[in-house]
C-alpha atoms as a PDB file:
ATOM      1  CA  UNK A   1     105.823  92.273 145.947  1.00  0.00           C
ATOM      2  CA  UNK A   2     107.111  91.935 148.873  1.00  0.00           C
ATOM      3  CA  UNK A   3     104.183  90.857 152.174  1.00  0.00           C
ATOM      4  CA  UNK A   4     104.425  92.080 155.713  1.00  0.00           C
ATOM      5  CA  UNK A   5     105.359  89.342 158.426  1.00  0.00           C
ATOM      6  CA  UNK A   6     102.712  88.453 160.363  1.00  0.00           C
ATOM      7  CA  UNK A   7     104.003  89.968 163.245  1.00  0.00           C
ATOM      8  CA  UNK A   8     104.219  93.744 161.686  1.00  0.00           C
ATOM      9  CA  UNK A   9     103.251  96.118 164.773  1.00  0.00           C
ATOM     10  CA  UNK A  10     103.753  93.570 167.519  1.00  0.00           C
ATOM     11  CA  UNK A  11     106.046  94.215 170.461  1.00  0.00           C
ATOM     12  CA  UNK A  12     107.238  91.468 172.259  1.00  0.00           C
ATOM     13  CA  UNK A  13     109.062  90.834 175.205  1.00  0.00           C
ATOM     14  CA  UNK A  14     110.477  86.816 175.502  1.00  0.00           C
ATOM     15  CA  UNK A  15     112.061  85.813 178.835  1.00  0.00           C
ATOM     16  CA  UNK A  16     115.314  83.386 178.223  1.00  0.00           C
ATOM     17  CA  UNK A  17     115.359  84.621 174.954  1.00  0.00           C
ATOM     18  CA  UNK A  18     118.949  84.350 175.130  1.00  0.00           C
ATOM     19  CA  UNK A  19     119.434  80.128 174.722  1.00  0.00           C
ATOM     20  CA  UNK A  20     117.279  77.568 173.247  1.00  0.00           C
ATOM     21  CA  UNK A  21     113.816  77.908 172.721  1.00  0.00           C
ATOM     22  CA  UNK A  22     113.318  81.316 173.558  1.00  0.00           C
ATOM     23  CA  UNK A  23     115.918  82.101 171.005  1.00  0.00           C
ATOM     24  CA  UNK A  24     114.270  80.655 168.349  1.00  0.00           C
ATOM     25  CA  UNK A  25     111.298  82.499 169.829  1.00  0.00           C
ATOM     26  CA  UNK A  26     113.134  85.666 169.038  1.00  0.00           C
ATOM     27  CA  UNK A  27     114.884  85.311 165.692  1.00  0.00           C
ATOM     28  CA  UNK A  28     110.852  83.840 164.185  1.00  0.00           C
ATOM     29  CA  UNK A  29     109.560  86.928 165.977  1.00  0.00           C
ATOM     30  CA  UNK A  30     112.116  88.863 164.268  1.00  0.00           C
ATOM     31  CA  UNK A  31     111.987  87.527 161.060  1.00  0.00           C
ATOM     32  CA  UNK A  32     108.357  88.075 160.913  1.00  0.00           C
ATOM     33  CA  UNK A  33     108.209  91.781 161.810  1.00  0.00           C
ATOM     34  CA  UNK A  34     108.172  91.995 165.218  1.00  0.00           C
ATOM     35  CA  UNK A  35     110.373  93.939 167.739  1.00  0.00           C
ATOM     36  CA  UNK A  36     111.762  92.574 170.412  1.00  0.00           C
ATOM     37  CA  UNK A  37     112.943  92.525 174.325  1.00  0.00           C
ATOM     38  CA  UNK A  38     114.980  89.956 175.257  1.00  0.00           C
ATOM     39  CA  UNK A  39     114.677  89.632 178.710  1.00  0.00           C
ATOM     40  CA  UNK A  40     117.396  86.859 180.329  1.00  0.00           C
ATOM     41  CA  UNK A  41     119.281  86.455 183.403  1.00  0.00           C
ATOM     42  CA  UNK A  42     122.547  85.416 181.320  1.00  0.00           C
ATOM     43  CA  UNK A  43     123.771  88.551 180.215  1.00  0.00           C
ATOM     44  CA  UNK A  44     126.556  87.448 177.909  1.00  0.00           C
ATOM     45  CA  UNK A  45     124.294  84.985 175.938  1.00  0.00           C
ATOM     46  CA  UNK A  46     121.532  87.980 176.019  1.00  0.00           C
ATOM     47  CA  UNK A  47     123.911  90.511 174.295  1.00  0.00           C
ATOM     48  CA  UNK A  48     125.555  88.079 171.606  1.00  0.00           C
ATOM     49  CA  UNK A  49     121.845  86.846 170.351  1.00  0.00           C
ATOM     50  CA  UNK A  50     120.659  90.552 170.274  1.00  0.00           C
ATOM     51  CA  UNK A  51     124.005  91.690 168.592  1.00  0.00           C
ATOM     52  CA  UNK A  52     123.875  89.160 165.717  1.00  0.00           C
ATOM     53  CA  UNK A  53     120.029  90.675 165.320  1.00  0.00           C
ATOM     54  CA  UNK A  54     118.813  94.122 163.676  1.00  0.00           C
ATOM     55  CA  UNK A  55     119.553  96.682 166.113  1.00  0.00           C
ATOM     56  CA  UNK A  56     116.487  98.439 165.117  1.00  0.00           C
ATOM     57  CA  UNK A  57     113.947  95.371 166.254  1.00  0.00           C
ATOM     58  CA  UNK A  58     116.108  94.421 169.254  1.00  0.00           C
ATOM     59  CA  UNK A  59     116.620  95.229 173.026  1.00  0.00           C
ATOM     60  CA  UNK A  60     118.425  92.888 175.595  1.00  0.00           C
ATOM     61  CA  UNK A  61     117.714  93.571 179.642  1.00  0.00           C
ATOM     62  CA  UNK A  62     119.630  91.353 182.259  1.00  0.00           C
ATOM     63  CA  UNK A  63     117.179  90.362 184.969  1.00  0.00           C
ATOM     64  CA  UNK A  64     115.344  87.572 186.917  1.00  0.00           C
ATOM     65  CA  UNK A  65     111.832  86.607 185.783  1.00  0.00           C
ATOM     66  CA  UNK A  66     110.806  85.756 188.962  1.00  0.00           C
ATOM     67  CA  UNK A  67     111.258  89.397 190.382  1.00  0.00           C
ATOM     68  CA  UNK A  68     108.663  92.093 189.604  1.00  0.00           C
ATOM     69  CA  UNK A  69     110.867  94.590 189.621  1.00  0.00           C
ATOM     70  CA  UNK A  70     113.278  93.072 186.688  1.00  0.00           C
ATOM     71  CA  UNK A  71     109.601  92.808 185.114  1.00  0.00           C
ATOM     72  CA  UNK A  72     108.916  96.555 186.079  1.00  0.00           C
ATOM     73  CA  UNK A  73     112.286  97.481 184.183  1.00  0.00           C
ATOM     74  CA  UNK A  74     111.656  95.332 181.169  1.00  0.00           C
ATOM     75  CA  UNK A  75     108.139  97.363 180.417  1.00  0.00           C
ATOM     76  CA  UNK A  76     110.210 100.360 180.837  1.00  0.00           C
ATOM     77  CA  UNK A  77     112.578  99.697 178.520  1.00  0.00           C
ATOM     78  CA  UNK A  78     110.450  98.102 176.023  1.00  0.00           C
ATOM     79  CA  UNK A  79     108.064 101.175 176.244  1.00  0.00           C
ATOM     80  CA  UNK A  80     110.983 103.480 175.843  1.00  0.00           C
ATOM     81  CA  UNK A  81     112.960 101.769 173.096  1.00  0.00           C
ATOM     82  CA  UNK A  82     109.954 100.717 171.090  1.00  0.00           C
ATOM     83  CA  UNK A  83     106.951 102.609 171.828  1.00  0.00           C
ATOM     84  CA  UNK A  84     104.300  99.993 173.408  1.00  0.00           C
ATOM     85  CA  UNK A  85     103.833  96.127 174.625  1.00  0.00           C
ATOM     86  CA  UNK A  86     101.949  93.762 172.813  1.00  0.00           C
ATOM     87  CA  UNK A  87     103.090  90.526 173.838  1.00  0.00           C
ATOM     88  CA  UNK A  88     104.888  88.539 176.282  1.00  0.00           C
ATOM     89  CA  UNK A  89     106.337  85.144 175.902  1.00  0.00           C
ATOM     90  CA  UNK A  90     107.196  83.156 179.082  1.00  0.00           C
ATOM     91  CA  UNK A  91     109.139  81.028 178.280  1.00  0.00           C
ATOM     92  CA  UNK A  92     112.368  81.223 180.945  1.00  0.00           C
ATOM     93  CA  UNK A  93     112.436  77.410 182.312  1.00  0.00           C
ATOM     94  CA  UNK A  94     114.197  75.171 184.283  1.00  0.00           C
ATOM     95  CA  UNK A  95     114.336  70.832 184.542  1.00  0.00           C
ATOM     96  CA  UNK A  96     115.526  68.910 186.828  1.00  0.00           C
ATOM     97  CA  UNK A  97     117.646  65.462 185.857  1.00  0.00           C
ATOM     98  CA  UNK A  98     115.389  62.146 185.211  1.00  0.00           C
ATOM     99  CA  UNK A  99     115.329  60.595 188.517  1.00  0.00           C
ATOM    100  CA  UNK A 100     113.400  58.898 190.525  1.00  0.00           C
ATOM    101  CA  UNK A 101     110.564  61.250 192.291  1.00  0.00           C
ATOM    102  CA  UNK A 102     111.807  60.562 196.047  1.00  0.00           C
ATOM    103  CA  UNK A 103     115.362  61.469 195.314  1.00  0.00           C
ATOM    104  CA  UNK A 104     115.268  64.864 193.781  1.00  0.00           C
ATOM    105  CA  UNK A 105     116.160  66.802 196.805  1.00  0.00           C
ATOM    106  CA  UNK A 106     113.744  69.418 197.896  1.00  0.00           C
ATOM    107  CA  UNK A 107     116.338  72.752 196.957  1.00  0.00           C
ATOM    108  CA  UNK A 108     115.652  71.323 193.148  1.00  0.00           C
ATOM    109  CA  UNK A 109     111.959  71.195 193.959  1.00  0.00           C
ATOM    110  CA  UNK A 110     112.082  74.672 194.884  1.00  0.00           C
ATOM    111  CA  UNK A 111     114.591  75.708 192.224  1.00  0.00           C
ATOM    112  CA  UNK A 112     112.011  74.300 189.521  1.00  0.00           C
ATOM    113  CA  UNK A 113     108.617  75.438 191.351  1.00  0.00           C
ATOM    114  CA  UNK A 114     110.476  78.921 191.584  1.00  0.00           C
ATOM    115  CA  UNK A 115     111.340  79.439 188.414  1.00  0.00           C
ATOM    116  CA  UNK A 116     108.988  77.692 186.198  1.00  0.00           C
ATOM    117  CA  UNK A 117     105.815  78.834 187.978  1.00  0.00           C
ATOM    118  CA  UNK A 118     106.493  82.071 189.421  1.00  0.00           C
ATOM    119  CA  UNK A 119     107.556  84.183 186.488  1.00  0.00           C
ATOM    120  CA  UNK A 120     103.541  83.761 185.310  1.00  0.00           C
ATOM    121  CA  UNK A 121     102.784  85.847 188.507  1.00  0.00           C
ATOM    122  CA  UNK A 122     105.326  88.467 188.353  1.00  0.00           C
ATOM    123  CA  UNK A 123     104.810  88.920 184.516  1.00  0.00           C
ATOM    124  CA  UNK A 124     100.534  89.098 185.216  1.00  0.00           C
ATOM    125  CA  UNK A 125     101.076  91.130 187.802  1.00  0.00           C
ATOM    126  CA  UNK A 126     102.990  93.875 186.358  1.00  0.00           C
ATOM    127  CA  UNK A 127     101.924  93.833 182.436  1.00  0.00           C
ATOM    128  CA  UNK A 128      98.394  92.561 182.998  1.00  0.00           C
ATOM    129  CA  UNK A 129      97.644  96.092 183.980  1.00  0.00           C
ATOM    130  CA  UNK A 130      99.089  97.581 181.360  1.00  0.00           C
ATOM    131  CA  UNK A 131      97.281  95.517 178.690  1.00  0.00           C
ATOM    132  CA  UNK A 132      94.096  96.394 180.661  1.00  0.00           C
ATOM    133  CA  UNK A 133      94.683 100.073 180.153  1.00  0.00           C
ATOM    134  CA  UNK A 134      95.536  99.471 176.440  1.00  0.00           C
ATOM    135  CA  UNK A 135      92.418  96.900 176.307  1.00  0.00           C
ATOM    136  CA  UNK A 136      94.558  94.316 174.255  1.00  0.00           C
ATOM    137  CA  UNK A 137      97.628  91.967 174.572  1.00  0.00           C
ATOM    138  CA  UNK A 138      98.514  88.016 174.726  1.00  0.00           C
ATOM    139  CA  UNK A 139     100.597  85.982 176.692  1.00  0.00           C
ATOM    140  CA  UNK A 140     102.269  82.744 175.450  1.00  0.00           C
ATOM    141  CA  UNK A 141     103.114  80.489 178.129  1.00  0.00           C
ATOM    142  CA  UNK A 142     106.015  78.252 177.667  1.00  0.00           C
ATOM    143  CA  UNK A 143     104.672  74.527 179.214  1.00  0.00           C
ATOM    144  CA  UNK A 144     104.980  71.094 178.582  1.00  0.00           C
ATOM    145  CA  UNK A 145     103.596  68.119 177.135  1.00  0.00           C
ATOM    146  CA  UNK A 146     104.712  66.176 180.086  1.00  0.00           C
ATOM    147  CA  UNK A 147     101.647  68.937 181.812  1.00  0.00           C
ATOM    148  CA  UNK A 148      99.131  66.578 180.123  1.00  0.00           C
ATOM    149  CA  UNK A 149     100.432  63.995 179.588  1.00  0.00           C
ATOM    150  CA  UNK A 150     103.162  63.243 182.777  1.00  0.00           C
ATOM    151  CA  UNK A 151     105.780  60.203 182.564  1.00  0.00           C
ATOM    152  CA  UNK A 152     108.185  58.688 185.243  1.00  0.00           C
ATOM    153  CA  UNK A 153     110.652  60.046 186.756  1.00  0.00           C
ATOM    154  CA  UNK A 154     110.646  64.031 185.535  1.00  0.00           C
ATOM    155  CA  UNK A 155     107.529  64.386 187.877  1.00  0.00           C
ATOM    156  CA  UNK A 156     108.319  67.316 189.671  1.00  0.00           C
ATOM    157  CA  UNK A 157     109.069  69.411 186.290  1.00  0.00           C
ATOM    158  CA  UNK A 158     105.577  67.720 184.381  1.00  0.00           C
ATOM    159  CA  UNK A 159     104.156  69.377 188.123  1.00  0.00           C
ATOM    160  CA  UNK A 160     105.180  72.559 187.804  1.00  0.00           C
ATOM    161  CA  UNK A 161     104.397  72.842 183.866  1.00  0.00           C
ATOM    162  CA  UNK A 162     100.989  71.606 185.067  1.00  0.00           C
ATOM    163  CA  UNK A 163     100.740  74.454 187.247  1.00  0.00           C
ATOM    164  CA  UNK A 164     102.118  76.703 183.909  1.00  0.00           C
ATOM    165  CA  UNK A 165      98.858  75.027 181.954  1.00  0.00           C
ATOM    166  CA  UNK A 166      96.197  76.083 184.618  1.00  0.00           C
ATOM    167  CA  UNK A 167      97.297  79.836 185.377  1.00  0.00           C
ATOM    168  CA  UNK A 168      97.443  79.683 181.114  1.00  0.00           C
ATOM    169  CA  UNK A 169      93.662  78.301 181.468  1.00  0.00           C
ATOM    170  CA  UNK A 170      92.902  80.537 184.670  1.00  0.00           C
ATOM    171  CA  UNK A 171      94.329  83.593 182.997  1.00  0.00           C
ATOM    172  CA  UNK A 172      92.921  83.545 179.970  1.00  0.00           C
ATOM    173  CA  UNK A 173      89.087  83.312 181.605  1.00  0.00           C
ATOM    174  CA  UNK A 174      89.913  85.932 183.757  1.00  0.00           C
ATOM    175  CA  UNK A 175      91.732  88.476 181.211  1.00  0.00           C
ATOM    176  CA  UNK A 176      89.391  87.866 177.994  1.00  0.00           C
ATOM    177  CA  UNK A 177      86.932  90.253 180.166  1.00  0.00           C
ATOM    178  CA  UNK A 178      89.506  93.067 178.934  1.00  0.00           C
ATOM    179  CA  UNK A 179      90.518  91.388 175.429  1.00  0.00           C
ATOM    180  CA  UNK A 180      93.745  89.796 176.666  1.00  0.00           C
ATOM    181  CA  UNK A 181      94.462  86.465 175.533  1.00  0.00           C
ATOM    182  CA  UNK A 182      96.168  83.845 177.513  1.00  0.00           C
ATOM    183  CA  UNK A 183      97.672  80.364 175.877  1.00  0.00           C
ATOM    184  CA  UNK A 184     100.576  77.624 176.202  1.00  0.00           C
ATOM    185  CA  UNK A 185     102.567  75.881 174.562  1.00  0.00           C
ATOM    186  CA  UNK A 186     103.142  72.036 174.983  1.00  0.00           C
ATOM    187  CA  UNK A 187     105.881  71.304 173.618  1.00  0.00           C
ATOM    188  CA  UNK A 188     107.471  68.039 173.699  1.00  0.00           C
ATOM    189  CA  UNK A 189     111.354  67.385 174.515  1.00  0.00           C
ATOM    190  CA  UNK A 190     113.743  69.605 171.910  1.00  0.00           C
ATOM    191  CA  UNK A 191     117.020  69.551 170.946  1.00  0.00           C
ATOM    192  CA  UNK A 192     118.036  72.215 173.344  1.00  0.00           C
ATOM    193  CA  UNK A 193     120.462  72.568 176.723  1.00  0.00           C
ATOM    194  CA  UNK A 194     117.886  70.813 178.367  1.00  0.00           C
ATOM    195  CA  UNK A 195     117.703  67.597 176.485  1.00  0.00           C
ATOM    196  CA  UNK A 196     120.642  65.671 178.571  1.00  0.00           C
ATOM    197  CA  UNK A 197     118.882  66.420 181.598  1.00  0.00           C
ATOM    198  CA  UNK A 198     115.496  65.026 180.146  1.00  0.00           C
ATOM    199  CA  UNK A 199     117.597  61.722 179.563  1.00  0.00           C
ATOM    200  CA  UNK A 200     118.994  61.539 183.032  1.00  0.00           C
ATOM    201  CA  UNK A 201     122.216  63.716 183.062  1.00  0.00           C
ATOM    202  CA  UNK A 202     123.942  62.428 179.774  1.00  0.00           C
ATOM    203  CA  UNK A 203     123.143  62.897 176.050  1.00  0.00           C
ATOM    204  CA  UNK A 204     123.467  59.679 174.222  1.00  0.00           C
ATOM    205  CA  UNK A 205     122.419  58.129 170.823  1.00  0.00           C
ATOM    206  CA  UNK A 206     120.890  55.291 172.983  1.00  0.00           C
ATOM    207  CA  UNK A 207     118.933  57.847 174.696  1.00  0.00           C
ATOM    208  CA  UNK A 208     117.650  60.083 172.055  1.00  0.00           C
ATOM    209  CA  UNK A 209     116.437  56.560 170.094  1.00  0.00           C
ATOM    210  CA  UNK A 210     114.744  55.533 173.147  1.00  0.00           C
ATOM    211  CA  UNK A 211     113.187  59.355 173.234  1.00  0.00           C
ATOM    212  CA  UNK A 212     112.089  59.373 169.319  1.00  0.00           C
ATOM    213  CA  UNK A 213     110.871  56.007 169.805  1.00  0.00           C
ATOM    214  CA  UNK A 214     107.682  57.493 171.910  1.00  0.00           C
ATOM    215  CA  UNK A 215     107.511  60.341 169.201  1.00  0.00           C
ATOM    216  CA  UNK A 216     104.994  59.008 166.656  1.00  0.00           C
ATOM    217  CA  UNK A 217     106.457  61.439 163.604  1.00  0.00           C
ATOM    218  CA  UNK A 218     110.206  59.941 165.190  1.00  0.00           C
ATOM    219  CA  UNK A 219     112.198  63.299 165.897  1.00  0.00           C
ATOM    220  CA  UNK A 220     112.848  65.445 169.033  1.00  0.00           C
ATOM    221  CA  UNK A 221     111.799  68.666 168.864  1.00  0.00           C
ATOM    222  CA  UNK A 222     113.653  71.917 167.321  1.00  0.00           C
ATOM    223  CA  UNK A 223     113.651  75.441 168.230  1.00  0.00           C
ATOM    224  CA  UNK A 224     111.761  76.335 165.414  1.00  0.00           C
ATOM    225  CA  UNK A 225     108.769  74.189 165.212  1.00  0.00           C
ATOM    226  CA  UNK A 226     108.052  75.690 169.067  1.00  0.00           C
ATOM    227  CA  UNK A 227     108.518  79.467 167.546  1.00  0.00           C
ATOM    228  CA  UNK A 228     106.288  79.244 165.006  1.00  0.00           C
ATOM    229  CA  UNK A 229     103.622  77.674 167.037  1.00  0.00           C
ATOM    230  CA  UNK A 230     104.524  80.977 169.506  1.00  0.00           C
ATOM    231  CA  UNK A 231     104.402  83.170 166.223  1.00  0.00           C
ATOM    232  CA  UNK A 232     101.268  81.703 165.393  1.00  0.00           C
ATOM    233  CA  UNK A 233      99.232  82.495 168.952  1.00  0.00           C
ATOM    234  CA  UNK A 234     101.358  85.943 169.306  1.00  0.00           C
ATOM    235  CA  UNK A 235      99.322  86.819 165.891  1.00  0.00           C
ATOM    236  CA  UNK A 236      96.166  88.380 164.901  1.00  0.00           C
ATOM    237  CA  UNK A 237      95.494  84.926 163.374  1.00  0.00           C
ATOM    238  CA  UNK A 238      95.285  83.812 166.555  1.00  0.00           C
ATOM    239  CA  UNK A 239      92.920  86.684 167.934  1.00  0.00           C
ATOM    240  CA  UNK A 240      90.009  84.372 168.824  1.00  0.00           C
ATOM    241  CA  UNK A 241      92.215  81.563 170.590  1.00  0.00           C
ATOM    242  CA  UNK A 242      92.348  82.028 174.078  1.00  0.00           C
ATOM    243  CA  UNK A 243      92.819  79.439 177.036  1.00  0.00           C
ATOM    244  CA  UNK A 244      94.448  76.424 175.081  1.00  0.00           C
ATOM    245  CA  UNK A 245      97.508  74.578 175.385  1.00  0.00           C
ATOM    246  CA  UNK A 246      98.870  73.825 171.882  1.00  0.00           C
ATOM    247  CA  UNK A 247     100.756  70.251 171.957  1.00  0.00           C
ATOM    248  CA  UNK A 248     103.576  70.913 169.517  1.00  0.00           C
ATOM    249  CA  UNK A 249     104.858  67.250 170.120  1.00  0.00           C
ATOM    250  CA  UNK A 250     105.179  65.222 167.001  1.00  0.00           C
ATOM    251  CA  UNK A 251     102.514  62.878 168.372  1.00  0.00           C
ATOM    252  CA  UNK A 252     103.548  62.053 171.984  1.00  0.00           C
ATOM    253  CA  UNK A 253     100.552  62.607 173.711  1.00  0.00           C
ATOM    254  CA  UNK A 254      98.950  59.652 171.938  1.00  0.00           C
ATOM    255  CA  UNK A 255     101.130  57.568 172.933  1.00  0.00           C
END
């Protein structure tokens, strides 16, 4: 006998669902029942995830989390396509190269403020009302564990994730008043586009080592242990968590 997912009935919408994490995100959500709205600014990576998905649980939409309007069209769709919104994922991110604080130039600063902060306003301002109507929904929040737990050189990006962590926090006491629920994700560095970045512009063996070597359980991350901690929190497992910031890290906040 076969058992529902443990998404069955949710309706998600995941922003850079196209690459990386958020495509993990997806194909978990997916795979346990969900539909979903992939909502990236990279339209040919958008359409070849959502074509090698179900056509019946998938949607893509080219458009800039930061804008409210891309947001405005992505409820639309989702509303029209598959009948209602449960749950948003923000997870569309952005890091800057390992450097030294003083030398990342300020158009990076912006570039990373812009993109990893903002999209947590655009998205609250336009589906927060909607879940209000509705009287339920959840966000997952994409962070970091360098939010906690910040190291040298990638200060900027721990920053902004930081600010990710406390509109999570903020959010979530300000939303639970209509039975929205608000959490992030910490996750530490994965094996993902970003990870030669992370090490300074280049991906080497000698890097990764020196990377695993500050990860107590000795691996970088993957893809999928970050979905199904966002599978977990997107489900009505999850319905009295609200506010937290799940370190899915392998240990590296103890260290």
């Amino acid at each position: 006998m076969s058992h529902p997912g443990r998404l069955e009935g949710k309706i998600a919408i995941v922003t850079g669902g196209a690459l990386g994490l958020g495509e993990g995100i997806v194909r978990k959500f997916i795979h346990e029942g969900a539909k979903v709205v992939i909502f990236d600014i990279n339209s040919a990576n958008g359409e070849k995830v959502a074509s090698s998905l179900p056509s019946e649980s998938v949607a893509f939409i080219q458009g800039d989390a930061t804008k409210d309007e891309d947001w405005e069209k992505a409820l639309k769709l989702t509303l029209d396509k598959f009948g209602g919104l449960t749950t948003v994922v923000n997870n569309a991110g952005v890091v800057h190269n390992a450097t030294p604080s003083y030398e990342v130039s300020e158009t990076e600063y912006n570039r990373i403020m812009h993109i990893n902060v903002k999209p947590l306003y655009a998205s609250s301002k336009v589906i927060a009302p909607y879940f209000k109507k509705q009287g339920h929904g959840a966000f997952v929040n994409i962070s970091s564990i360098s939010a906690p737990r910040p190291r040298p050189f990638l200060v900027w990006y721990a920053g902004s994730k930081g600010a990710v962590s406390a509109v999570s926090k903020g959010l979530a006491a300000e939303f639970a008043a209509f039975g929205v629920r608000v959490n992030a994700i910490c996750p530490v560095v994965a094996d993902t586009g970003m990870l030669p970045a992370v090490l300074g512009g280049t991906d080497s063996s000698e890097g990764r080592a020196l990377l695993t070597k500050g990860i107590p359980l000795g691996r970088v991350g993957t893809p999928k242990d970050i979905a199904n901690a966002a599978a977990f929190l997107a489900s009505d497992e999850a319905d009295f968590i609200t506010g937290i910031e799940l370190p899915v890290d392998g240990g590296r906040a103890l260290n």
